[in-house]
C-alpha atoms as a PDB file:
ATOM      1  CA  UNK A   1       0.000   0.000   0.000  1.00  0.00           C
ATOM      2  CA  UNK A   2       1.337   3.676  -0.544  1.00  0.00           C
ATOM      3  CA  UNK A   3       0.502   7.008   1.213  1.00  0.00           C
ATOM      4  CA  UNK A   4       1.085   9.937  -0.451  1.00  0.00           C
ATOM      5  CA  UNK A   5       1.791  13.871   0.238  1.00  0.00           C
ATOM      6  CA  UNK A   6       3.726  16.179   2.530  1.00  0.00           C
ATOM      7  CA  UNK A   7       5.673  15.681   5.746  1.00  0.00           C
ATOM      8  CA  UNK A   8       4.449  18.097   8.169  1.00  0.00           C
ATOM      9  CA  UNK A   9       6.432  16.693  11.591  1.00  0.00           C
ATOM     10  CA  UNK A  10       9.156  14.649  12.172  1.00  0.00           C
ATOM     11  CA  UNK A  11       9.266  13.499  15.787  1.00  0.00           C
ATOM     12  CA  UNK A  12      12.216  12.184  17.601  1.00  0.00           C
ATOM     13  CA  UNK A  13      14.083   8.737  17.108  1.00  0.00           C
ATOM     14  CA  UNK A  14      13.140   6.746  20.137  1.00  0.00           C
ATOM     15  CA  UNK A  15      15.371   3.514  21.386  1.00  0.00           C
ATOM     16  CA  UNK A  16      13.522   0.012  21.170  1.00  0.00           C
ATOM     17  CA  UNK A  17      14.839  -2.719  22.962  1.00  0.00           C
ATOM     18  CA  UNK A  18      18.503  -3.670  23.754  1.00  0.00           C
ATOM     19  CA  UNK A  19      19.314  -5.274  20.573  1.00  0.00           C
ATOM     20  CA  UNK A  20      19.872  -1.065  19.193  1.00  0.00           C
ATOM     21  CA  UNK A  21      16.909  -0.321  17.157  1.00  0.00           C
ATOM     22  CA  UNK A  22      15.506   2.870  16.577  1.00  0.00           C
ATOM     23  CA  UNK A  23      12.009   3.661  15.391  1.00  0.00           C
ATOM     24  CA  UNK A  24      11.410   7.200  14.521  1.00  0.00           C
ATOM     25  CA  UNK A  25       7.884   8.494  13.536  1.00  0.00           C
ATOM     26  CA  UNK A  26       6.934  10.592  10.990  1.00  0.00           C
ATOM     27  CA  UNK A  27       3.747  12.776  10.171  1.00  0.00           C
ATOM     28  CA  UNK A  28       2.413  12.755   6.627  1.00  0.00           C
ATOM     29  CA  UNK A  29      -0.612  15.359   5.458  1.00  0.00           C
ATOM     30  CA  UNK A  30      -1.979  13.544   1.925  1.00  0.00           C
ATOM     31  CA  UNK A  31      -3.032  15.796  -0.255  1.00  0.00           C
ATOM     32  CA  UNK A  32      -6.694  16.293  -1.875  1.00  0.00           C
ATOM     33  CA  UNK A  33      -9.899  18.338  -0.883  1.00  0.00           C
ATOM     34  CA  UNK A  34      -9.963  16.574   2.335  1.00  0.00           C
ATOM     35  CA  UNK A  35      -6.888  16.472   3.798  1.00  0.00           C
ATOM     36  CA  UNK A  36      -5.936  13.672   6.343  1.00  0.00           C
ATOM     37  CA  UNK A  37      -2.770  13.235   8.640  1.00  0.00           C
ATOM     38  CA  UNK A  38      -1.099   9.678   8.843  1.00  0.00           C
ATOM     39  CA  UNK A  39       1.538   8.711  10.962  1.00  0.00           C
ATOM     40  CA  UNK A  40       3.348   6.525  10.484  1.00  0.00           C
ATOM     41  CA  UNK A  41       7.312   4.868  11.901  1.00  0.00           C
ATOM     42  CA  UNK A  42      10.217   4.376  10.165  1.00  0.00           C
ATOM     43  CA  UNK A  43      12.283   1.615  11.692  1.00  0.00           C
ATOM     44  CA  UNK A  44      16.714   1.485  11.451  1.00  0.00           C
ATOM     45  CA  UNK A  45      16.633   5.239   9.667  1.00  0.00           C
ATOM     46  CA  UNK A  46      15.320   2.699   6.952  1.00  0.00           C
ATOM     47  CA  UNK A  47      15.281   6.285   4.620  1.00  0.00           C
ATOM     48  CA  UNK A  48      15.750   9.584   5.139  1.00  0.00           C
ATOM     49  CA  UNK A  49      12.662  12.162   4.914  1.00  0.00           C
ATOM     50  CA  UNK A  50      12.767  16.150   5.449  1.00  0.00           C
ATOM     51  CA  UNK A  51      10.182  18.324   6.683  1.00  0.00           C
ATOM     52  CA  UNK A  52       8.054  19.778   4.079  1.00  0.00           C
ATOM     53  CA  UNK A  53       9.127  17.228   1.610  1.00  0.00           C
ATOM     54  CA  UNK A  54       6.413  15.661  -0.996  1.00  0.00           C
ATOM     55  CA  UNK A  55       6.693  11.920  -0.934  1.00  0.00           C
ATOM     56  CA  UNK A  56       5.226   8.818  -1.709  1.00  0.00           C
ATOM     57  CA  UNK A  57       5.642   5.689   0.898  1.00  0.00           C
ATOM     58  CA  UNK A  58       4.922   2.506   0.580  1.00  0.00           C
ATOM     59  CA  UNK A  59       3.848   1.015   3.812  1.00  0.00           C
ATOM     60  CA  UNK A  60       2.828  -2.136   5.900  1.00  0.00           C
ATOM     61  CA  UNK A  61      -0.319  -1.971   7.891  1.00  0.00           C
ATOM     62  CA  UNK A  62      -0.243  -4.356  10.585  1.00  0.00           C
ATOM     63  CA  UNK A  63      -2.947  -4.712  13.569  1.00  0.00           C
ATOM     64  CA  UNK A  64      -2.558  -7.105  16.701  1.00  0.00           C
ATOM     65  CA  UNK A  65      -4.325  -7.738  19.773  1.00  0.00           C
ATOM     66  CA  UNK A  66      -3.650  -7.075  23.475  1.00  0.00           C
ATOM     67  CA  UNK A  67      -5.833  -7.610  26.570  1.00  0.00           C
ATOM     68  CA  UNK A  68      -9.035  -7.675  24.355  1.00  0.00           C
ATOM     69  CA  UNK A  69      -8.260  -4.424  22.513  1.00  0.00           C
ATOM     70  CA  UNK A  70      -6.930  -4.139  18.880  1.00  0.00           C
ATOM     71  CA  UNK A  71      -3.528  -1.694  17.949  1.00  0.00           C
ATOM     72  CA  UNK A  72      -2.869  -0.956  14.380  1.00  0.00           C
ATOM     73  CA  UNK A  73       0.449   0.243  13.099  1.00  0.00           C
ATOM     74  CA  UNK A  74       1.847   1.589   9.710  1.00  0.00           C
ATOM     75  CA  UNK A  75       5.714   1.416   9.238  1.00  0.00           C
ATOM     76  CA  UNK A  76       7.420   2.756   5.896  1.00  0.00           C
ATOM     77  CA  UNK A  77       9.660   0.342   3.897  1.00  0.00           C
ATOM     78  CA  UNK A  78      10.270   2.543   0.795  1.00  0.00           C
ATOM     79  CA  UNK A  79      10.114   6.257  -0.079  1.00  0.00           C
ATOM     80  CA  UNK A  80       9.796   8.121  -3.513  1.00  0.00           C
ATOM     81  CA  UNK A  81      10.307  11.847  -3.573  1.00  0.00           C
ATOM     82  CA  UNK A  82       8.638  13.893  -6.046  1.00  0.00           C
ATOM     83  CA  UNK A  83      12.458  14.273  -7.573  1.00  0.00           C
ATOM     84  CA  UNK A  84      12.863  10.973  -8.416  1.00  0.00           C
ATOM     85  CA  UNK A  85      12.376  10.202 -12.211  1.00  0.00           C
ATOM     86  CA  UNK A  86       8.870   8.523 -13.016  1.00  0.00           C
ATOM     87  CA  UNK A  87       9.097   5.626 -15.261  1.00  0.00           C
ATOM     88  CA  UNK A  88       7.685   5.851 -18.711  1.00  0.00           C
ATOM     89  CA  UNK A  89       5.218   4.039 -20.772  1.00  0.00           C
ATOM     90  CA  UNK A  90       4.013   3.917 -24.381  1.00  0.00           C
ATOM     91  CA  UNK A  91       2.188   6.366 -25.537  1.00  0.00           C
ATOM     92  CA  UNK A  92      -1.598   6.995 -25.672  1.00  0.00           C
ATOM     93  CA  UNK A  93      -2.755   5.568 -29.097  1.00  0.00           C
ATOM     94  CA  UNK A  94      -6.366   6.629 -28.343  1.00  0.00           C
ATOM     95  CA  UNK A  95      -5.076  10.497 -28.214  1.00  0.00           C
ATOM     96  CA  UNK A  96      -6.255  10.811 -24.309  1.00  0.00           C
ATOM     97  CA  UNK A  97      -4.077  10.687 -21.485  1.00  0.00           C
ATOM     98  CA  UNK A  98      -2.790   8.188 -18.828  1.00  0.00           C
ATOM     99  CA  UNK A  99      -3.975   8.996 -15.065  1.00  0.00           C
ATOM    100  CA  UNK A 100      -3.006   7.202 -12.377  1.00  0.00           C
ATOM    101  CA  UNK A 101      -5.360   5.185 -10.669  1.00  0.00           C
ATOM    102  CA  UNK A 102      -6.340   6.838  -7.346  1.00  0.00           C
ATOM    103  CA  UNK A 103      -5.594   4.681  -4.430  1.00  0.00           C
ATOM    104  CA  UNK A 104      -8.584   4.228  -1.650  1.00  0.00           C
ATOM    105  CA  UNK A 105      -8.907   5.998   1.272  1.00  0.00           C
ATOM    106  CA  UNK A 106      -7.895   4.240   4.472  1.00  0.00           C
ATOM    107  CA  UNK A 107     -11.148   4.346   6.961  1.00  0.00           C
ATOM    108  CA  UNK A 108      -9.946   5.230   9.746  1.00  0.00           C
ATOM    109  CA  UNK A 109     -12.793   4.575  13.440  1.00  0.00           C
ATOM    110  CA  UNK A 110     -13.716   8.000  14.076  1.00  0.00           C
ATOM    111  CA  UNK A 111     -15.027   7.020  17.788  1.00  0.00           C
ATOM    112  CA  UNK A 112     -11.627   5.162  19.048  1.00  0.00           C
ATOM    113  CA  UNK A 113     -10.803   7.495  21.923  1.00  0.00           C
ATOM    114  CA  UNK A 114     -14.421   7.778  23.444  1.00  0.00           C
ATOM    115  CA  UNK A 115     -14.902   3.709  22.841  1.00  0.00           C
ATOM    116  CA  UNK A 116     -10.900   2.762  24.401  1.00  0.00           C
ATOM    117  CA  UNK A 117     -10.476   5.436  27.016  1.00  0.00           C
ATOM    118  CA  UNK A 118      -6.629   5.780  25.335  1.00  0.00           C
ATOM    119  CA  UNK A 119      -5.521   9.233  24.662  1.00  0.00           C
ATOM    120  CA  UNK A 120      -4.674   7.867  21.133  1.00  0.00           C
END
């Protein structure tokens, strides 16, 4: 799955574990009419991002259970910046243009604060 649009915070690398990793998360605003922020970690400095930068990230999303109640995580495995070069295709032969396909929105539970009693 990919996530696209603008890195709007960058919060500090935190220590996992003793075996050294680091998991750093990142804040992503996609673009569109409705705008929606994603967060999302980046394990190992896997890539680098910058604030303000437009990207595409491709993503895992991963849920698991604990005590009854259900966590869901996204963690980035691969970034492309707007800079990189976009592969090309043929050409039209019908004289329109190619668009990408758009990619679905993720539903997100709108109620999971009230319904968990976590701040998150």
């Amino acid at each position: 799955m990919t996530i696209s649009g603008k890195i709007i915070q960058i919060l500090p690398e935190q220590a996992i574990g003793q075996a050294g990793k680091t998991k750093q998360t990142v804040i992503l605003e996609t673009d569109g009419q409705y705008p929606k922020k994603i967060a999302f970690d980046i394990w190992n400095d896997k890539f680098p991002v910058s604030l303000g930068e437009s990207v595409t990230i491709g993503v895992n999303v991963e849920s698991r259970e604990w005590e009854g109640k259900w966590f869901t995580s996204l963690t980035g495995w691969k970034k492309e910046g707007a800079a990189m070069p976009q592969p090309s295709g043929p050409a039209p032969t019908s004289g329109g243009t190619l668009k990408p396909r758009p990619e679905p929105p993720i539903p997100l539970p709108l109620t999971l604060e009230e319904e968990s009693g976590l701040p998150f």
